[in-house]
Protein backbone atom coordinates (compact mmCIF):
# COMPACT_ATOMS: atom_id res chain seq x y z
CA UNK A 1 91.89 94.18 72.86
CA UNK A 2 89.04 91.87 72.54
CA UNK A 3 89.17 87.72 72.84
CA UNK A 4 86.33 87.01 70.33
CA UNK A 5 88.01 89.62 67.45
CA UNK A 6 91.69 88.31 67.83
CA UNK A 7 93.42 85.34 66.39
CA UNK A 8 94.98 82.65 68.13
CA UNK A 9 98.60 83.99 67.20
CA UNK A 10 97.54 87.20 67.87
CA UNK A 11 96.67 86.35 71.85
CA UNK A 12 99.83 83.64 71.86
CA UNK A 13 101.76 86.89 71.72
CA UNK A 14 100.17 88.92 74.41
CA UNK A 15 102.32 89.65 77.21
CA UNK A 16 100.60 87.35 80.18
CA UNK A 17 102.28 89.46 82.97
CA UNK A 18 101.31 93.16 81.76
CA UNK A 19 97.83 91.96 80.57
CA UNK A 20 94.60 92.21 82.52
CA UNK A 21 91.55 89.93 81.65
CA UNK A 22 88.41 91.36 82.12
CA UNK A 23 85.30 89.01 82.51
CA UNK A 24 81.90 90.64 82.33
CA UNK A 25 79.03 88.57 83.36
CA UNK A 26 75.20 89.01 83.71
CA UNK A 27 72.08 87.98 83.45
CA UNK A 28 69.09 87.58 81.40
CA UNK A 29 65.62 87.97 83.56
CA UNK A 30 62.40 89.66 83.60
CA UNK A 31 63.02 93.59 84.83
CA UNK A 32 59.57 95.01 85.57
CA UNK A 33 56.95 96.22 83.21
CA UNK A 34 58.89 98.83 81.56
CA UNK A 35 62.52 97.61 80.87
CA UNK A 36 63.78 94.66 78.72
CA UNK A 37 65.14 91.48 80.16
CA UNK A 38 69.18 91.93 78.46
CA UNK A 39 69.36 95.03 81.26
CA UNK A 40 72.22 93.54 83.24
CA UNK A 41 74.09 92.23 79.97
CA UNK A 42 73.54 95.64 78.17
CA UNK A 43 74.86 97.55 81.02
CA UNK A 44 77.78 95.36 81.90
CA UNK A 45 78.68 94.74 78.02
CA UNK A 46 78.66 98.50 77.46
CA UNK A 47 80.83 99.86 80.81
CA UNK A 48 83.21 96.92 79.78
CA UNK A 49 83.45 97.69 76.06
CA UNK A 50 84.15 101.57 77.19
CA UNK A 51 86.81 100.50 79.76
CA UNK A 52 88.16 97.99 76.74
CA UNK A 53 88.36 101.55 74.61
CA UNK A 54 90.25 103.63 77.18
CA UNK A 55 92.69 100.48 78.07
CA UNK A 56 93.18 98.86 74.74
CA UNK A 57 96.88 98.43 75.54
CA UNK A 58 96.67 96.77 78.84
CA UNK A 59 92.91 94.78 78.86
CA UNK A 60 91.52 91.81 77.32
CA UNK A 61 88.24 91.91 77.25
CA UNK A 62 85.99 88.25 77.01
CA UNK A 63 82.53 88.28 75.54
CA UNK A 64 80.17 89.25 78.28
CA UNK A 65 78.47 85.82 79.75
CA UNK A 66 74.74 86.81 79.91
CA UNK A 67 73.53 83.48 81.73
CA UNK A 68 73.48 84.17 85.32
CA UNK A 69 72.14 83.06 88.79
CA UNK A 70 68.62 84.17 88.22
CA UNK A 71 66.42 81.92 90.24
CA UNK A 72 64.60 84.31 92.44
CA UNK A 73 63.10 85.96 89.25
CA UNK A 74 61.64 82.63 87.45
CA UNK A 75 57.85 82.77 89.51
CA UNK A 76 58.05 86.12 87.00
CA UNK A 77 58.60 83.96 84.06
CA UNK A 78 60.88 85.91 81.36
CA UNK A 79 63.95 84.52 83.17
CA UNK A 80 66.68 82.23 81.96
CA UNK A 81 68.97 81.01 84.88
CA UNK A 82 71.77 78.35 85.61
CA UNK A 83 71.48 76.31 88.59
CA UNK A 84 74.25 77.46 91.31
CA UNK A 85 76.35 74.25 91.04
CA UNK A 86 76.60 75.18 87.11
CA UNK A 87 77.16 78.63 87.47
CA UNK A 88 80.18 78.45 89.65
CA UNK A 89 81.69 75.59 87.66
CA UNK A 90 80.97 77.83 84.43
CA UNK A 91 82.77 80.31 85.75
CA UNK A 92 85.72 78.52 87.48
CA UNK A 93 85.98 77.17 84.02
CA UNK A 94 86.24 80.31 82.30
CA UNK A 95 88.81 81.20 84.48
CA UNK A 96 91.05 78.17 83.88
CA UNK A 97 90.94 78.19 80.48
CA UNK A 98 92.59 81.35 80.75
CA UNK A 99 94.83 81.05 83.93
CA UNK A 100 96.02 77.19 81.82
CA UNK A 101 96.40 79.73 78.63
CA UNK A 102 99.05 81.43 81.14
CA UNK A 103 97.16 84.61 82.16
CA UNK A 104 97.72 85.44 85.43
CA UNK A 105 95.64 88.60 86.40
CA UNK A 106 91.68 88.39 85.84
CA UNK A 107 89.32 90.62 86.39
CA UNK A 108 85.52 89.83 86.79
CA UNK A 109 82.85 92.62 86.55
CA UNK A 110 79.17 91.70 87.58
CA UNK A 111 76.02 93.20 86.55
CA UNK A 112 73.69 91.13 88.63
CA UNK A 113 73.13 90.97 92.24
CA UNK A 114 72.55 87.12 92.17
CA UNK A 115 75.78 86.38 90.78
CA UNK A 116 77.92 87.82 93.92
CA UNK A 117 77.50 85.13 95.87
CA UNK A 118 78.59 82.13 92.97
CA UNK A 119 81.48 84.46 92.09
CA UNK A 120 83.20 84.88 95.46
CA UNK A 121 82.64 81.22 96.20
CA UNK A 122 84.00 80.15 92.17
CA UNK A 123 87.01 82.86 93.34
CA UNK A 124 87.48 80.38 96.16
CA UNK A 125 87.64 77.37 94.58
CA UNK A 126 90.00 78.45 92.03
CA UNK A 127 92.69 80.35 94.66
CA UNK A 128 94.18 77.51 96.24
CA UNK A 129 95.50 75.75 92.60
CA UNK A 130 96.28 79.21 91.68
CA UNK A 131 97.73 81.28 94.36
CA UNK A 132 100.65 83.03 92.53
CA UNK A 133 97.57 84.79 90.07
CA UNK A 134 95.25 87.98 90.56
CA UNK A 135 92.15 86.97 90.86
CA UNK A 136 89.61 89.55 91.67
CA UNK A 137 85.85 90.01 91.66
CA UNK A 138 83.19 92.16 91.89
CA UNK A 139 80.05 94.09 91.23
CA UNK A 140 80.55 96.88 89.13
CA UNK A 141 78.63 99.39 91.71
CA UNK A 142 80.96 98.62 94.54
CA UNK A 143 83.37 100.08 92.52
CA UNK A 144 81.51 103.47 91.77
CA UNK A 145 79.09 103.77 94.77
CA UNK A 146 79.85 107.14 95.62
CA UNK A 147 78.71 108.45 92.10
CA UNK A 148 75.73 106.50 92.32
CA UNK A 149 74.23 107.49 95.26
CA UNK A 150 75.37 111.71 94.33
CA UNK A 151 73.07 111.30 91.37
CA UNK A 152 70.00 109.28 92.34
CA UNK A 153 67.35 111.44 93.67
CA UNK A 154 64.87 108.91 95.09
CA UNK A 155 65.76 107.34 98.46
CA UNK A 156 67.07 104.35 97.22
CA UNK A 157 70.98 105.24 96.70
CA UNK A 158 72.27 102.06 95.62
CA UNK A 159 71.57 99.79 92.09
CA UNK A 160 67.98 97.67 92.89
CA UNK A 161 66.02 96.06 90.12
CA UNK A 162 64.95 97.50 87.09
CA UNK A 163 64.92 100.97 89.36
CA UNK A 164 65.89 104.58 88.82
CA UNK A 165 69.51 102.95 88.40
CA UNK A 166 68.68 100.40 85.51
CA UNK A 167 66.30 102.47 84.00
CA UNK A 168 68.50 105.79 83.87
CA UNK A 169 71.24 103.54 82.21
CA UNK A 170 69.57 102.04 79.61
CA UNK A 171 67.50 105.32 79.16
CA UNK A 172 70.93 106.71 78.14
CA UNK A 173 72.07 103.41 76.83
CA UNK A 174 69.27 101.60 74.52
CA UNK A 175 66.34 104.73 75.14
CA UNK A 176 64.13 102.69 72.73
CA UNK A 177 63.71 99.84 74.85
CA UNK A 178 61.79 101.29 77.47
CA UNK A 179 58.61 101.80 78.00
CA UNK A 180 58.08 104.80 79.58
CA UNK A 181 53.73 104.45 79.66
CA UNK A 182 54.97 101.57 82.51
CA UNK A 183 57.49 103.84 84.39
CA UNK A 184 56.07 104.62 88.40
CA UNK A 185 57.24 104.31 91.95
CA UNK A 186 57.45 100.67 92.14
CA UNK A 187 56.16 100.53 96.21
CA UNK A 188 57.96 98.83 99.13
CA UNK A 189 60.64 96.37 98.75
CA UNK A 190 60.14 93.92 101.42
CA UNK A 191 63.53 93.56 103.35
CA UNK A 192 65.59 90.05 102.39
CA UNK A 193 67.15 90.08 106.34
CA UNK A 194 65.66 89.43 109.81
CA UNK A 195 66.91 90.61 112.90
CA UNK A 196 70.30 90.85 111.53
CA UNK A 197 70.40 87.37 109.73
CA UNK A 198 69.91 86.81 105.67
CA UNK A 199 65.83 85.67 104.77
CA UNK A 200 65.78 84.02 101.71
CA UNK A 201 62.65 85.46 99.42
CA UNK A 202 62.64 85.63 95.85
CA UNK A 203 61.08 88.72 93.96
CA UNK A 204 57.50 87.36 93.65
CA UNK A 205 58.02 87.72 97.45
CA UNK A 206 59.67 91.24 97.95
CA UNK A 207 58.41 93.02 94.96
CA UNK A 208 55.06 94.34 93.94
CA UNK A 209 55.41 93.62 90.01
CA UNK A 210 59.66 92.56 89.68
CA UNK A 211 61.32 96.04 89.96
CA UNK A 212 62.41 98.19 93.12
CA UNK A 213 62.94 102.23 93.83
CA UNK A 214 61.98 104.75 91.49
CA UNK A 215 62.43 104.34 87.88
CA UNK A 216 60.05 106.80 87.46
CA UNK A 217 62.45 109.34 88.83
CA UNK A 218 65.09 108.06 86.02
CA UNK A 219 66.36 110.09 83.02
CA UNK A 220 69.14 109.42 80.11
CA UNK A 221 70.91 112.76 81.88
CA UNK A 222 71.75 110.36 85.09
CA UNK A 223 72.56 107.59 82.93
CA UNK A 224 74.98 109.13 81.06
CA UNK A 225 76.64 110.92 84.16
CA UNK A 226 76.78 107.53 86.26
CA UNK A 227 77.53 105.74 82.84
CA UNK A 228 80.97 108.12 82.73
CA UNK A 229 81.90 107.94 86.53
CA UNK A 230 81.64 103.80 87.16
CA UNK A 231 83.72 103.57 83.77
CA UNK A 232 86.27 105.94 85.68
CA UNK A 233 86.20 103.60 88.32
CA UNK A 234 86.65 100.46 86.68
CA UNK A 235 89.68 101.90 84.88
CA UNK A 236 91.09 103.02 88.18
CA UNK A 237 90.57 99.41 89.51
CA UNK A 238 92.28 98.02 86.31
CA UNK A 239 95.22 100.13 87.18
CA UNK A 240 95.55 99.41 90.13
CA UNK A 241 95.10 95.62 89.82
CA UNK A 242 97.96 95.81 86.92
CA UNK A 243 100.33 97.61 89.37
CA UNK A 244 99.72 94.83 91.93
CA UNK A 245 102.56 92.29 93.00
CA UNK A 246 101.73 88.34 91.96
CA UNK A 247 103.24 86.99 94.82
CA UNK A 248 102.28 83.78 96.96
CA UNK A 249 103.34 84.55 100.54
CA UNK A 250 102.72 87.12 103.11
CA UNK A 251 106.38 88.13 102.87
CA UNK A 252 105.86 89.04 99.46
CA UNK A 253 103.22 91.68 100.15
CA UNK A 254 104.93 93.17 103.23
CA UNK A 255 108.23 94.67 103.63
C-alpha cells in the first residue's frame, strides 16, 4: 500500500493495529565525481518500494523524504541540507501526523549516515507523548550488515560515501548515471574519532574529492546481490516489528 496513491477513505479504513508505516528518508548531496547526488534517495526509495511489493498487505509506505542532514557535504557544493533543529522537527512531524491519524507502529528506514543522529534524537522527543506506539528507527545497513560486508571485496566492509557500496547499487539500480571514466580508489578516509572520543570534520576534511573505499571495485553483480539480501532484511524487521506487543509498562513486555 502506498500513502501518496490511496484516497483518504481508502487509508480511513486501514486497520491501525495490523498496519506498519514505513518512512524512508534521505538525502540529496554531492557523491564524488562519478555518482549522482539522488544516491541515498534512489537507494532508499527503491529497497522501500521492493519491501512495499513483498508486504502490500501489512505496510504503508510514505513518499521517501529526500531532504536530509547534509551539512558536512556543502564546502562540496551540490548539496541541499536542512538545518538539525528543522530536520528533527520535520520528522517528529511526520510522525505525528500519522501517530494523531491513529497509527501506532512506524517504521523509519535511513539512507544517509547524517540523518542517524536527528532520527534517534526526533525518536526521543516523540516517545514520551507516545509511549503505548512502535516507534523504531534505523539505517537500512544495520539491518543487513552481514550481507554487506560477504560481498564487498575492498577493505572497507561497511556502506561509506559514494564507495564500492553506493556505486554497486546504483550500478545495478540507475547503471546510466554513473560515470564510470571517474570510478578509482578514492585514498584514505581520515578517521572522524580521537582517542576514543567523536572529532567533528566534514568531508572537505576527511575525503580526498567527497567519496570513500573503492567504487572502483563496484559492479551491478554486487548491487543486485546486496540489493536482494537488505530487502530480506527489512522484511524480516517488518515482521517482526508487526508481531511486537504495544504495551506501556515493563510488565507488559515480561512475564
Amino acid at each position: 500500500m502506498k500513502f501518496a496513491e490511496m484516497t483518504a477513505p481508502q487509508l480511513r479504513a486501514l486497520d491501525r493495529e495490523s498496519t506498519l508505516v514505513l518512512i524512508p528518508i534521505s538525502a540529496i548531496e554531492q557523491h564524488g565525481p562519478h555518482m549522482p547526488t539522488g544516491t541515498d534517495m534512489m537507494i532508499c526509495g527503491a529497497l522501500c518500494d521492493a519491501v512495499e511489493s513483498r508486504c502490500a498487505d501489512r505496510v504503508l509506505l510514505t513518499p521517501t523524504l529526500w531532504l536530509g542532514a547534509s551539512a558536512h557535504h556543502l564546502r562540496f557544493g551540490a548539496t541541499l541540507t536542512a538545518e538539525l533543529d528543522s530536520f528533527i522537527a520535520t520528522l517528529c512531524e511526520i510522525a505525528q501526523s500519522l501517530l494523531n491519524d491513529g497509527f501506532v507502529r512506524l517504521m523509519f528506514v535511513n539512507g544517509h549516515g547524517g540523518n542517524v543522529d536527528p532520527l534517534q534524537v526526533a525518536l526521543r522527543e516523540l516517545q514520551p507523548e507516545y509511549h503505548d506506539t512502535l516507534l523504531l528507527g534505523g539505517s537500512y545497513w544495520s539491518i543487513a550488515g552481514d550481507v554487506i560486508a560477504a560481498t564487498l571485496d575492498g577493505a572497507h566492509k561497511t556502506v561509506g560515501h559514494a564507495c564500492e557500496f553506493e556505486t554497486s547499487m546504483i550500478m545495478h539500480l540507475r547503471p546510466e548515471l554513473v560515470d564510470n571514466s571517474q570510478l578509482r580508489d578514492a585514498g584514505e578516509l581520515v578517521s572522524d574519532r580521537l582517542h576514543g572520543l567523536f572529532n567533528s570534520r566534514d568531508m572537505m576534511q576527511r575525503t580526498r574529492e567527497g567519496c570513500t573505499g573503492r567504487p572502483d571495485l563496484a559492479s551491478a553483480e554486487k548491487g543486485a546481490a546486496m540489493f536482494a539480501g537488505i530487502v530480506d532484511g527489512i522484511v524480516a524487521a517488518v515482521d517482526t516489528a508487526l508481531a511486537q506487543p504495544l504495551a506501556s509498562d515493563y510488565t507488559d513486555f515480561v512475564d
